[in-house]
PDB file of N, CA and C in Angstrom:
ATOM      1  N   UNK A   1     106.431  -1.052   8.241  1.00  0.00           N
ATOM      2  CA  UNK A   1     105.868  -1.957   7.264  1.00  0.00           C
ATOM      3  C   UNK A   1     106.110  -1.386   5.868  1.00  0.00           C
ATOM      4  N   UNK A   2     106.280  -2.104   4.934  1.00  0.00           N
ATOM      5  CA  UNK A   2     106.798  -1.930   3.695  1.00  0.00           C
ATOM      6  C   UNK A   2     105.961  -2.789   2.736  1.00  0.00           C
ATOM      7  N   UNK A   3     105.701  -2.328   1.599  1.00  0.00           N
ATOM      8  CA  UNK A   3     104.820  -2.942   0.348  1.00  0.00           C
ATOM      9  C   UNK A   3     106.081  -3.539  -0.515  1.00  0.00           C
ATOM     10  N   UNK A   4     106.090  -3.836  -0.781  1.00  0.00           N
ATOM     11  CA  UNK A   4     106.912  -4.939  -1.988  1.00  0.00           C
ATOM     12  C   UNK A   4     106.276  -5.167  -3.047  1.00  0.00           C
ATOM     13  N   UNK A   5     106.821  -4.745  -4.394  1.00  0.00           N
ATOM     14  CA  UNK A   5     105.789  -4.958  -5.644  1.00  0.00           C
ATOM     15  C   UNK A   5     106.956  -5.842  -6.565  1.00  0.00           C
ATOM     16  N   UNK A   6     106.880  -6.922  -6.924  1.00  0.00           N
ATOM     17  CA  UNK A   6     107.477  -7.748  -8.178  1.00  0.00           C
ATOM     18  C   UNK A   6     106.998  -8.210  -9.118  1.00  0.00           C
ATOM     19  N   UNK A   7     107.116  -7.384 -10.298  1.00  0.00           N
ATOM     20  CA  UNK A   7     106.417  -7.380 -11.070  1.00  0.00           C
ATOM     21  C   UNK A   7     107.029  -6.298 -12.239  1.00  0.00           C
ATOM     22  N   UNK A   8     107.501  -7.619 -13.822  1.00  0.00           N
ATOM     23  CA  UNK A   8     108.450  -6.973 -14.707  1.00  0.00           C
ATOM     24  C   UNK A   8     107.635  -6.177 -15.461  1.00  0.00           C
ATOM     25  N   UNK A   9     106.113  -5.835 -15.564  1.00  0.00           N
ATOM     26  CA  UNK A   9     105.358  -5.001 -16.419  1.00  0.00           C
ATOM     27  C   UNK A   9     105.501  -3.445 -15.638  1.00  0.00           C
ATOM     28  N   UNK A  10     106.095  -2.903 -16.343  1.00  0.00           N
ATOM     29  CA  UNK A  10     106.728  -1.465 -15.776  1.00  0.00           C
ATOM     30  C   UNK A  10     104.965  -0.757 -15.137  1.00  0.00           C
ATOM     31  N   UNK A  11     103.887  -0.574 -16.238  1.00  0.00           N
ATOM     32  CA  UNK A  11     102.938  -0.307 -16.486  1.00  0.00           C
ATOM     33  C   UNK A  11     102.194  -0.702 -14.742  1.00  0.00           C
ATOM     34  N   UNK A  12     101.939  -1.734 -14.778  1.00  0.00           N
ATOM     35  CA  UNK A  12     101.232  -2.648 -13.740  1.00  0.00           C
ATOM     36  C   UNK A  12     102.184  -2.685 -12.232  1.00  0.00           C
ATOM     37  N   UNK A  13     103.327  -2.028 -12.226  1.00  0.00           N
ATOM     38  CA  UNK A  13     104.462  -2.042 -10.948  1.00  0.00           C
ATOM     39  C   UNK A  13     104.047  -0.137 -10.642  1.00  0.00           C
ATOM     40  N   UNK A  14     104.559   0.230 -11.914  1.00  0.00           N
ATOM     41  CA  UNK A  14     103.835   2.377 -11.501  1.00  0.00           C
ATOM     42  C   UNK A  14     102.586   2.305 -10.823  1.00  0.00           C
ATOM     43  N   UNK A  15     101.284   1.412 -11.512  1.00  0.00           N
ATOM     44  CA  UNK A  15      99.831   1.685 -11.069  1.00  0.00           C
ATOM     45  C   UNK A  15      99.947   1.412  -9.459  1.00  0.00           C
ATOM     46  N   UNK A  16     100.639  -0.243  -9.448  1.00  0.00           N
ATOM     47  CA  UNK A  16     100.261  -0.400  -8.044  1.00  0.00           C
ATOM     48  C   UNK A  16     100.968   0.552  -7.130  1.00  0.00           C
ATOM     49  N   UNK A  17     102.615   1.124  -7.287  1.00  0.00           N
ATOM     50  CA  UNK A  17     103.208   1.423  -6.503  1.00  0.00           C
ATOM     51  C   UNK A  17     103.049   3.031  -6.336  1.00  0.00           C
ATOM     52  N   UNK A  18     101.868   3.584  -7.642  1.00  0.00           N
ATOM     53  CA  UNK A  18     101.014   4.841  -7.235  1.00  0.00           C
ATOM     54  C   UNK A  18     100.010   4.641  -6.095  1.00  0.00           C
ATOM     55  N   UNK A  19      99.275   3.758  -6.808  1.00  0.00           N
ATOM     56  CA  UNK A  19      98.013   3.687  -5.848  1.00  0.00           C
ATOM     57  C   UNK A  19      98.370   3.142  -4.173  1.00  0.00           C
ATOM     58  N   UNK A  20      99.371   2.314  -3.346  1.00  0.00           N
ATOM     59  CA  UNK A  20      99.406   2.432  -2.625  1.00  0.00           C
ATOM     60  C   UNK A  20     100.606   3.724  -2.005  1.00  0.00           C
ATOM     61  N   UNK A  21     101.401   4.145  -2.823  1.00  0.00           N
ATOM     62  CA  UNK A  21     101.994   5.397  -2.319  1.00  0.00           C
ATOM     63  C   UNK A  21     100.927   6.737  -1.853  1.00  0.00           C
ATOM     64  N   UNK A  22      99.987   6.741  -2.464  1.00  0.00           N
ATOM     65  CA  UNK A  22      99.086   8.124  -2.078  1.00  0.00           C
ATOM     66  C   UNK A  22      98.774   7.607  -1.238  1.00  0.00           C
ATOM     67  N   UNK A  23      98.342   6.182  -0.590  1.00  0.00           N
ATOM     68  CA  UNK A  23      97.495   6.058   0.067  1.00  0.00           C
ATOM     69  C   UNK A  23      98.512   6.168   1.840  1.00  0.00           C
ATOM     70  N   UNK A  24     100.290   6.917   1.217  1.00  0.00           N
ATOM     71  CA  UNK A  24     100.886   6.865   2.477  1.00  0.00           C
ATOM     72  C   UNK A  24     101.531   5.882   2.733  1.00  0.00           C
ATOM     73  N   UNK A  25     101.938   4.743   2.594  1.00  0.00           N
ATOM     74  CA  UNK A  25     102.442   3.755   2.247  1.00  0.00           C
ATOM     75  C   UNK A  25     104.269   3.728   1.814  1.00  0.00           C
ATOM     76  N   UNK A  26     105.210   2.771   2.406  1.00  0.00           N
ATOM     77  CA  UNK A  26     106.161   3.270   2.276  1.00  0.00           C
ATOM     78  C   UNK A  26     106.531   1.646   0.899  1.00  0.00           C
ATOM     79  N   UNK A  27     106.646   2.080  -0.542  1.00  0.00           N
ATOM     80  CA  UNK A  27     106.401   1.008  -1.600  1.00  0.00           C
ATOM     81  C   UNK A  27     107.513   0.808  -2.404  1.00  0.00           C
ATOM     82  N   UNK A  28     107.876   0.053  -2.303  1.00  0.00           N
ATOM     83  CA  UNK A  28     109.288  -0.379  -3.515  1.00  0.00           C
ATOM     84  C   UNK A  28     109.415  -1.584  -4.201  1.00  0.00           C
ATOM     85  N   UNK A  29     109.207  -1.047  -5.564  1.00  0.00           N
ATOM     86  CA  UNK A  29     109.230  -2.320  -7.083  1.00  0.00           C
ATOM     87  C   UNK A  29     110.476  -2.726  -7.460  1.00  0.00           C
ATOM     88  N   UNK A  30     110.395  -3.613  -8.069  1.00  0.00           N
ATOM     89  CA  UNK A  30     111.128  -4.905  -8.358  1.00  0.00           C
ATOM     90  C   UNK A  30     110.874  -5.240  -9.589  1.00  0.00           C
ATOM     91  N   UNK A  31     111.492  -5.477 -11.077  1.00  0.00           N
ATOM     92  CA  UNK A  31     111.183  -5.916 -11.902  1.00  0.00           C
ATOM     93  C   UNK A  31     111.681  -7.798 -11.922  1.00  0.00           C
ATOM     94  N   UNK A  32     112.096  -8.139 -11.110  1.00  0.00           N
ATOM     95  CA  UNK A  32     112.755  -9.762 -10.936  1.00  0.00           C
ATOM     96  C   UNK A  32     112.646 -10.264  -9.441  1.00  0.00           C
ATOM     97  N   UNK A  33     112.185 -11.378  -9.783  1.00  0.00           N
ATOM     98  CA  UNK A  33     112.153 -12.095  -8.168  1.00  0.00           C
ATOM     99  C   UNK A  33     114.200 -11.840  -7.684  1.00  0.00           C
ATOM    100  N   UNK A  34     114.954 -11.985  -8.496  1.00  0.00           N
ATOM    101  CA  UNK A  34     116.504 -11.882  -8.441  1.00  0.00           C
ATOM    102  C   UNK A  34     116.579 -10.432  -8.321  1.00  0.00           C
ATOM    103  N   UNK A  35     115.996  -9.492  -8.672  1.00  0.00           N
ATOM    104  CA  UNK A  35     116.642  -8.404  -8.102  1.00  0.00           C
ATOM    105  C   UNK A  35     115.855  -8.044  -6.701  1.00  0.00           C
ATOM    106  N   UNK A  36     114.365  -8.345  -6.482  1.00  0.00           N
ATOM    107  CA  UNK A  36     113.924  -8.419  -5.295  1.00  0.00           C
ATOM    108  C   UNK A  36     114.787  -8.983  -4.175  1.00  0.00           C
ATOM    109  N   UNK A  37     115.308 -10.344  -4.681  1.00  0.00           N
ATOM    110  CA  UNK A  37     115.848 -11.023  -3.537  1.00  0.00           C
ATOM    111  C   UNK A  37     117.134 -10.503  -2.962  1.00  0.00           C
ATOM    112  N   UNK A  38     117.926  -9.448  -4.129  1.00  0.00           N
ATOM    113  CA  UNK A  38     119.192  -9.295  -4.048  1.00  0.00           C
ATOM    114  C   UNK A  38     119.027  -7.648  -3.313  1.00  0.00           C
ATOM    115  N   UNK A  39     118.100  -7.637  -3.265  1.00  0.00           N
ATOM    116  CA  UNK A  39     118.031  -5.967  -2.562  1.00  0.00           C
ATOM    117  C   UNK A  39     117.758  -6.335  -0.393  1.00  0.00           C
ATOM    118  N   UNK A  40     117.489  -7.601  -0.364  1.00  0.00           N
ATOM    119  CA  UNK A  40     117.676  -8.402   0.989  1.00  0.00           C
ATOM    120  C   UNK A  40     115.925  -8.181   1.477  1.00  0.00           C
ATOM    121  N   UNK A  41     116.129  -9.408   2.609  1.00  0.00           N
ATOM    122  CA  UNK A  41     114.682 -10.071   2.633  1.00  0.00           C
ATOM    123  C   UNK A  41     113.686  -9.211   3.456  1.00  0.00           C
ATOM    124  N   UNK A  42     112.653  -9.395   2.896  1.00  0.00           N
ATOM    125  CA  UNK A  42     111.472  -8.338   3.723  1.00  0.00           C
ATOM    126  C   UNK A  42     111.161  -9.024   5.140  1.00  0.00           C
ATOM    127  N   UNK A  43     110.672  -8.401   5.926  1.00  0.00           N
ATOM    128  CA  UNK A  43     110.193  -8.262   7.326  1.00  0.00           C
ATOM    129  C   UNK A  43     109.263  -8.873   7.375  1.00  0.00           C
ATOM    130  N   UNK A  44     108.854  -9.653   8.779  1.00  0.00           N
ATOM    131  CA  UNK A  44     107.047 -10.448   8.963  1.00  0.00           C
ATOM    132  C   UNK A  44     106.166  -9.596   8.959  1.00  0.00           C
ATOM    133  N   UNK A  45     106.137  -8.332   9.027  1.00  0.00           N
ATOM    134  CA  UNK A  45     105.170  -7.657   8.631  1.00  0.00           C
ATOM    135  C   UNK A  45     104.610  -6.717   7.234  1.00  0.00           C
ATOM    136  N   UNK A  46     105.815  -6.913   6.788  1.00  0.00           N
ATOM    137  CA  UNK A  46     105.835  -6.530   5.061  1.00  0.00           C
ATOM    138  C   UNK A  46     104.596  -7.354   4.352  1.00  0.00           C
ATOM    139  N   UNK A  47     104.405  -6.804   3.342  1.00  0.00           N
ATOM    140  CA  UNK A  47     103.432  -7.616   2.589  1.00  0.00           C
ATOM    141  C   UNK A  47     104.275  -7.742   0.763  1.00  0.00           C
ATOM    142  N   UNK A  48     103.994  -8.437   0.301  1.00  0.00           N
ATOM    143  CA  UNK A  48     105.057  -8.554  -0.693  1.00  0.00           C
ATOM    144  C   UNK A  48     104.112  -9.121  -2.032  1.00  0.00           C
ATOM    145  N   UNK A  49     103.923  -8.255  -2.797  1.00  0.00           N
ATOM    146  CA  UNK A  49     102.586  -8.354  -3.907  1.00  0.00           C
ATOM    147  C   UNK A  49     103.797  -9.160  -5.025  1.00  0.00           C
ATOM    148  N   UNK A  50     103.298 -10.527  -5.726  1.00  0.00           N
ATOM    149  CA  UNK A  50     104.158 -11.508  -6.890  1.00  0.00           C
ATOM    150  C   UNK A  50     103.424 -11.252  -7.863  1.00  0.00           C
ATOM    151  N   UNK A  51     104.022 -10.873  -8.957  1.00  0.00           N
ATOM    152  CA  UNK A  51     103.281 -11.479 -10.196  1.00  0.00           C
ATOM    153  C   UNK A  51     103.906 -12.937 -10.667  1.00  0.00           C
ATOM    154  N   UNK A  52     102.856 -13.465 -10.891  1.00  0.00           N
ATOM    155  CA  UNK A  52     103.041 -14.965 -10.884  1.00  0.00           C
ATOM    156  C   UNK A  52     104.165 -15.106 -12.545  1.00  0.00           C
ATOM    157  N   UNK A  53     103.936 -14.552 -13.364  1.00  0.00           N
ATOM    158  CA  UNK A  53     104.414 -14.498 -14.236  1.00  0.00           C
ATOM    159  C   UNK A  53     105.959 -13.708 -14.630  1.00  0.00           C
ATOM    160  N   UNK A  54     106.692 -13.838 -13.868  1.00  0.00           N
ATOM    161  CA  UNK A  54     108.169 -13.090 -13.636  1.00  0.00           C
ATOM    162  C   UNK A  54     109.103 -13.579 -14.632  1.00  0.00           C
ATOM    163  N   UNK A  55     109.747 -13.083 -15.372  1.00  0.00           N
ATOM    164  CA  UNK A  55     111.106 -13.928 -15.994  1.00  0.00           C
ATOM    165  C   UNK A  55     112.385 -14.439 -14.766  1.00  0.00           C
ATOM    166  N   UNK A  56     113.369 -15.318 -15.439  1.00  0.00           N
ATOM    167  CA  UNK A  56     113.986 -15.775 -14.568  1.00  0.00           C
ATOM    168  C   UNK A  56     113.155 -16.546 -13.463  1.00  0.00           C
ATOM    169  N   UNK A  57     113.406 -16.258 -12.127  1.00  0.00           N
ATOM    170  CA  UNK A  57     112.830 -17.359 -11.237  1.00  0.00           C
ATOM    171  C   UNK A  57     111.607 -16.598 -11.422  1.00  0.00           C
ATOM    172  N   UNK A  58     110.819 -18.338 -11.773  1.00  0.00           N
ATOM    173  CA  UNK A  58     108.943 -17.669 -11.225  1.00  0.00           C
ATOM    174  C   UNK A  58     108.827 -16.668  -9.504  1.00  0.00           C
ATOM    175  N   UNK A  59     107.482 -17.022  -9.863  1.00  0.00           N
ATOM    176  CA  UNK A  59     106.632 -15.737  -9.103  1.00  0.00           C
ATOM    177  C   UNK A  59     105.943 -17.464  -8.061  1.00  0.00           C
ATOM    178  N   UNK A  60     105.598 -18.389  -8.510  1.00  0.00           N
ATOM    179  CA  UNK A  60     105.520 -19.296  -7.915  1.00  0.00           C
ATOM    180  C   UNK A  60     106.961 -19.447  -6.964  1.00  0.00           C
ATOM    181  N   UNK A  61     107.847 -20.020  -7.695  1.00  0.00           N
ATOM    182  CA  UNK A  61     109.165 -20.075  -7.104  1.00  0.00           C
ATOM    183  C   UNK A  61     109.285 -19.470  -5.884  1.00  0.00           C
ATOM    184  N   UNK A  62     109.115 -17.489  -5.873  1.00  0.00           N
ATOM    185  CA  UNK A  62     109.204 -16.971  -4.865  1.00  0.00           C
ATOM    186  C   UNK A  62     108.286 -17.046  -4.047  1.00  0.00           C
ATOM    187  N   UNK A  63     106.917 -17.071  -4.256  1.00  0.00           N
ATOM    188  CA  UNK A  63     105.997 -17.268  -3.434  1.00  0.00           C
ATOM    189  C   UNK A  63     106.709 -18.753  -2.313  1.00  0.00           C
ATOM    190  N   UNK A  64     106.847 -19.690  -3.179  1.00  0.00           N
ATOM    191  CA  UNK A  64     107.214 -20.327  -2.228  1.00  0.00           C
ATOM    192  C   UNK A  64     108.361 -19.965  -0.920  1.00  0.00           C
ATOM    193  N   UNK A  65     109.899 -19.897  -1.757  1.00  0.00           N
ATOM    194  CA  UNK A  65     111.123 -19.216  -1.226  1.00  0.00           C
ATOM    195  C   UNK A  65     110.472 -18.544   0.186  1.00  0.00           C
ATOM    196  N   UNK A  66     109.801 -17.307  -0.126  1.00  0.00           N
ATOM    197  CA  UNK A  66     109.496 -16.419   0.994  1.00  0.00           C
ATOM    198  C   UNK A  66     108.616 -17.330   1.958  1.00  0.00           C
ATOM    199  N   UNK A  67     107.689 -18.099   1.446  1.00  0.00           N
ATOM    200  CA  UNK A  67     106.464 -18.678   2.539  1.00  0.00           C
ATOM    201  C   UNK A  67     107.220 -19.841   3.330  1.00  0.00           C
ATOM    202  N   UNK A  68     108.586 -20.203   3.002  1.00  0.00           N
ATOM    203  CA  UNK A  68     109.150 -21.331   3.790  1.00  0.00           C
ATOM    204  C   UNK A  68     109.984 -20.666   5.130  1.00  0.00           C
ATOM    205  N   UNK A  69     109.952 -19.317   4.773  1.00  0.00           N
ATOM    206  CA  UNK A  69     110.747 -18.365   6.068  1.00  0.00           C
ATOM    207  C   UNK A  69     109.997 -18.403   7.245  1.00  0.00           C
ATOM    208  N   UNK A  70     110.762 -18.188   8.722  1.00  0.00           N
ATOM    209  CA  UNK A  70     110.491 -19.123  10.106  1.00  0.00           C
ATOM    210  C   UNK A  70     109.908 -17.872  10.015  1.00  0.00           C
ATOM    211  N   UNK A  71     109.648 -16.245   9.556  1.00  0.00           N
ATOM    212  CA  UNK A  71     108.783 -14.940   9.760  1.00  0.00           C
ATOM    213  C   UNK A  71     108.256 -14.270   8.255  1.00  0.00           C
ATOM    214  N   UNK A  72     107.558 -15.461   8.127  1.00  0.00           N
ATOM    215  CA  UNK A  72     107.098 -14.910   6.098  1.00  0.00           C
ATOM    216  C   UNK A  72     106.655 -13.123   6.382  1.00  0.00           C
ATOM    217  N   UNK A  73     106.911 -12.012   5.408  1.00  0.00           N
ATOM    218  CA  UNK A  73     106.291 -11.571   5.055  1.00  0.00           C
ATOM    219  C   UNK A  73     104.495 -11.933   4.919  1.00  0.00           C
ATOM    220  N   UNK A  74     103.557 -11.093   4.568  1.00  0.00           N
ATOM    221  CA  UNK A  74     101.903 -11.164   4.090  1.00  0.00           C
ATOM    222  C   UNK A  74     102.440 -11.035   2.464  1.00  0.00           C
ATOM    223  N   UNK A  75     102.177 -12.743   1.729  1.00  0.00           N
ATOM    224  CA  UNK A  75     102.518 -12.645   0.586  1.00  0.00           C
ATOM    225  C   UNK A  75     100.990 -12.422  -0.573  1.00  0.00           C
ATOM    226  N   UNK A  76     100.835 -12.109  -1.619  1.00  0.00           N
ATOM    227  CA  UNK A  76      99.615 -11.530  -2.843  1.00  0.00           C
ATOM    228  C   UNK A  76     100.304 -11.607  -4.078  1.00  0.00           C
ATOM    229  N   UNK A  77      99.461 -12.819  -4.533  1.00  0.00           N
ATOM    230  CA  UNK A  77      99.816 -12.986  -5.834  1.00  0.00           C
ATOM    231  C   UNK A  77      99.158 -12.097  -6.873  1.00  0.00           C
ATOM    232  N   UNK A  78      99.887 -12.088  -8.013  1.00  0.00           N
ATOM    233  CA  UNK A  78      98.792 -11.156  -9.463  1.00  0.00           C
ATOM    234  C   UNK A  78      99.193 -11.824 -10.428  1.00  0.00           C
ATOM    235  N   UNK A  79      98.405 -12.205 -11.402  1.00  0.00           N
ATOM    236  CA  UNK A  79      98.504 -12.950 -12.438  1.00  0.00           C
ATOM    237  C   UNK A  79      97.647 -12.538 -13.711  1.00  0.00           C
ATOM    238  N   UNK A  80      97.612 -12.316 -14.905  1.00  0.00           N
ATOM    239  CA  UNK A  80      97.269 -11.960 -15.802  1.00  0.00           C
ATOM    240  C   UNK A  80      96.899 -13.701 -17.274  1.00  0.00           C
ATOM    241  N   UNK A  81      96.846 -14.543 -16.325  1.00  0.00           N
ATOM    242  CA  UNK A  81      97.021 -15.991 -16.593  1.00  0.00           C
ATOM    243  C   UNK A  81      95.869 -16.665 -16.358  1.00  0.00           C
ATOM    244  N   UNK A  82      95.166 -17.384 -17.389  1.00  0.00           N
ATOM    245  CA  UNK A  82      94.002 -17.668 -17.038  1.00  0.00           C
ATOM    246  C   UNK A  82      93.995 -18.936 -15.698  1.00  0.00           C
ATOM    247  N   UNK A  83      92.487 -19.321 -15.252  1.00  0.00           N
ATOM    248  CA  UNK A  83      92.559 -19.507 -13.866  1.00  0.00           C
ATOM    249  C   UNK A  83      93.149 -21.157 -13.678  1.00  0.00           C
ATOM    250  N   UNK A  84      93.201 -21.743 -14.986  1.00  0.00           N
ATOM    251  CA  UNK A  84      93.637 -23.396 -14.723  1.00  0.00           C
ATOM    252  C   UNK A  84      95.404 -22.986 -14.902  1.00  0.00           C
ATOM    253  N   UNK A  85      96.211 -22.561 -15.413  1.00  0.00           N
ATOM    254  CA  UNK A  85      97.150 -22.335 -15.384  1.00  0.00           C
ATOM    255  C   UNK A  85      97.618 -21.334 -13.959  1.00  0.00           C
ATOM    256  N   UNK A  86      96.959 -20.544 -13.151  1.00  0.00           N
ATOM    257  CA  UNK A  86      97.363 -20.122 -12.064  1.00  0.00           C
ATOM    258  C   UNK A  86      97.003 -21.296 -11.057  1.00  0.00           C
ATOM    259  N   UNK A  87      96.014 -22.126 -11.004  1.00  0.00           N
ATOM    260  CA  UNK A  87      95.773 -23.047 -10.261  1.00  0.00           C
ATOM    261  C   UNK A  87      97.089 -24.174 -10.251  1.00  0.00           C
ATOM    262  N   UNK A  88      97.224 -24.450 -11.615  1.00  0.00           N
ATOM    263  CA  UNK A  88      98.597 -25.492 -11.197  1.00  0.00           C
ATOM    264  C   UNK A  88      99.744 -24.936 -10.969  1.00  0.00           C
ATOM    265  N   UNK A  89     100.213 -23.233 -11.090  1.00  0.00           N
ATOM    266  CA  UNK A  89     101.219 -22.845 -10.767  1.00  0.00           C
ATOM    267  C   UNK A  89     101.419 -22.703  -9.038  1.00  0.00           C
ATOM    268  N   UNK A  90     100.218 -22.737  -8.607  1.00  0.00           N
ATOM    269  CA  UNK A  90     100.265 -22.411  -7.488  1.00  0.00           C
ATOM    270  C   UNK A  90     100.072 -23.651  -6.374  1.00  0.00           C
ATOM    271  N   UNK A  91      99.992 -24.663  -6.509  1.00  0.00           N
ATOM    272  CA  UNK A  91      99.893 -26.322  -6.449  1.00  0.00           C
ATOM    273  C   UNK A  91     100.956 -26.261  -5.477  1.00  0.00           C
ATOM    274  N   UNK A  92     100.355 -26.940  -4.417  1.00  0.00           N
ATOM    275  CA  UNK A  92     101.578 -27.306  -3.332  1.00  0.00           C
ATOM    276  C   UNK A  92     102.279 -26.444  -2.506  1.00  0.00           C
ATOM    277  N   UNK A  93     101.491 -24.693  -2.756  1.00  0.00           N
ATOM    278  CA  UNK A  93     102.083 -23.510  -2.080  1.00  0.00           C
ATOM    279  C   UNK A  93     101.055 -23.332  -0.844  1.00  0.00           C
ATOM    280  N   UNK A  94     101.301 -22.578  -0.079  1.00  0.00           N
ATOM    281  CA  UNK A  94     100.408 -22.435   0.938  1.00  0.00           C
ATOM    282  C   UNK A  94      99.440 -21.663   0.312  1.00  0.00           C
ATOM    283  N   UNK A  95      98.002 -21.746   0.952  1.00  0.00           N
ATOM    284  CA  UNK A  95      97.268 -20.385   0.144  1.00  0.00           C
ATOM    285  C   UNK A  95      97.620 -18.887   0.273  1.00  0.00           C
ATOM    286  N   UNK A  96      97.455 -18.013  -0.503  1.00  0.00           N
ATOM    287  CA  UNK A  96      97.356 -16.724  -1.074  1.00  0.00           C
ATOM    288  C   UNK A  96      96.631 -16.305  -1.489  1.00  0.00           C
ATOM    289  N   UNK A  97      96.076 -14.909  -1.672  1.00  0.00           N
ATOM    290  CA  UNK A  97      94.983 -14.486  -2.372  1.00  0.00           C
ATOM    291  C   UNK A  97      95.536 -14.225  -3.649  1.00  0.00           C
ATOM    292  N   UNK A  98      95.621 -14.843  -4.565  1.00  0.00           N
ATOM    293  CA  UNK A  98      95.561 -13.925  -6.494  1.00  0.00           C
ATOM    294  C   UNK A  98      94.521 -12.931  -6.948  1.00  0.00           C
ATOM    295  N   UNK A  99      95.194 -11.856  -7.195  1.00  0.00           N
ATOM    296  CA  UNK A  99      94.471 -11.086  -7.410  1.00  0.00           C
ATOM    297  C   UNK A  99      94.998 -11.203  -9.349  1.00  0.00           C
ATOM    298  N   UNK A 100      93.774 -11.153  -9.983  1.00  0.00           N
ATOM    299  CA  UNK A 100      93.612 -11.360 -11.407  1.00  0.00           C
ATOM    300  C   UNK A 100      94.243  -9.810 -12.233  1.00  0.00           C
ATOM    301  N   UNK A 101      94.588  -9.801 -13.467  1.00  0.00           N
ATOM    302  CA  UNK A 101      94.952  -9.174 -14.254  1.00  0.00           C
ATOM    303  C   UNK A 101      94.072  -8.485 -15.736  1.00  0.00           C
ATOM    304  N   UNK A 102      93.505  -7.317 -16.143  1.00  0.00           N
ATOM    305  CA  UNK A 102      94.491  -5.980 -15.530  1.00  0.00           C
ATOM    306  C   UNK A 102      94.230  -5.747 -13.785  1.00  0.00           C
ATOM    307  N   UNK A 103      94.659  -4.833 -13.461  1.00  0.00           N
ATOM    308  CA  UNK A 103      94.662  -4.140 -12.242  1.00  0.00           C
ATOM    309  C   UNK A 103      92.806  -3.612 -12.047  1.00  0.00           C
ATOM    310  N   UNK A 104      92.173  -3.952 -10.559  1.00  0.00           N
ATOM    311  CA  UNK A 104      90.962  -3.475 -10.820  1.00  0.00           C
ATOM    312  C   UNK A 104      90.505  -2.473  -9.474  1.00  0.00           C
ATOM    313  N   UNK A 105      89.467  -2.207  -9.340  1.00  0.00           N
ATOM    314  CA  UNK A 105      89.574  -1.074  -7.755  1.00  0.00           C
ATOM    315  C   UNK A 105      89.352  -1.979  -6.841  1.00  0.00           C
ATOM    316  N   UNK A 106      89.222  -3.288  -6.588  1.00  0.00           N
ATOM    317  CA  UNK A 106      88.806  -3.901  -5.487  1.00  0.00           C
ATOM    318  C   UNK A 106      90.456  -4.056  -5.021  1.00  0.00           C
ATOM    319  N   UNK A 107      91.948  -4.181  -6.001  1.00  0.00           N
ATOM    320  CA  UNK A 107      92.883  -4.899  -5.736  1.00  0.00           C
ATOM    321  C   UNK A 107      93.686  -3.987  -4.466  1.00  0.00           C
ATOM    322  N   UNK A 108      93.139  -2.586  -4.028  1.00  0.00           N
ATOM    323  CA  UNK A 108      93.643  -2.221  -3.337  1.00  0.00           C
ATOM    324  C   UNK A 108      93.174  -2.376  -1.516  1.00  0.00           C
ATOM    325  N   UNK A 109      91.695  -3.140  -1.548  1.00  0.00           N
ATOM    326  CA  UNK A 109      91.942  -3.257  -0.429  1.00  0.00           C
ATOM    327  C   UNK A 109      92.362  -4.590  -0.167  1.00  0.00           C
ATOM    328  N   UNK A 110      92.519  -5.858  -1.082  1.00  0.00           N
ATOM    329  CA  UNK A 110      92.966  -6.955  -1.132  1.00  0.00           C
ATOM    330  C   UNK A 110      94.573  -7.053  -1.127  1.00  0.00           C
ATOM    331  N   UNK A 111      95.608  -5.853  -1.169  1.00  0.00           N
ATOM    332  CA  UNK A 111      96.812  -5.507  -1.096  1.00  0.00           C
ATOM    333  C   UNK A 111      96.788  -4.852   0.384  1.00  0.00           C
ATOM    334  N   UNK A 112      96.375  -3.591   0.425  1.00  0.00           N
ATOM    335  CA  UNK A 112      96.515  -3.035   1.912  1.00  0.00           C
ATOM    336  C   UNK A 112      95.833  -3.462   3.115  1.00  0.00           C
ATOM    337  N   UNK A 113      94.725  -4.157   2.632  1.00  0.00           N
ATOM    338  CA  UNK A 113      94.201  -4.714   3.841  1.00  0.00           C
ATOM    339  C   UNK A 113      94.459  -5.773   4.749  1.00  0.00           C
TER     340      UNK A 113
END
């Protein structure tokens, strides 16, 4: 199993991909849903953390992309976007948990768990 972090805030990709690396965790960031995608597709048991807010293709976009696969990954959104603008970005996707922006101590068992 593998963590997946996408997410172009260098800052907010180190925190998460510290905090689940100590915790043992095998974690690799992504600053673009396009370079995520181009590094080839995660596993049904991967979990794959979006920031909703990505340049190039959204973080919606991929959320979707990945959730239409016949073995989705466990997908987790993060957004730093207030909650009526994550609500319509996320419109018509299957549910996900969003976890809100900055980074807080609850977001790690809502990622690893």
């Amino acid at each position: 199993m593998t963590y997946f972090i996408v997410e172009d805030d260098p800052s907010v990709a180190d925190a998460l991909k510290g905090l689940l690396a100590a915790a043992g965790f095998d974690v690799r960031a992504y600053g673009s849903a396009e370079a995520f995608l181009k590094a080839g597709p995660p596993n049904g048991d991967d979990t794959v953390v979006i920031d909703l807010g990505l340049p190039g293709m959204s973080g919606a976009a991929l959320l979707r992309h990945l959730g239409d696969r016949a073995d989705p990954p466990r997908l987790v959104a993060i957004s730093g976007k207030s909650s009526r603008v994550i609500e319509r970005e996320m419109r018509g996707l299957n549910p996900v948990p969003v976890l809100r922006k900055p980074p807080a101590a609850d977001w790690f068992e809502a990622i690893a768990g």
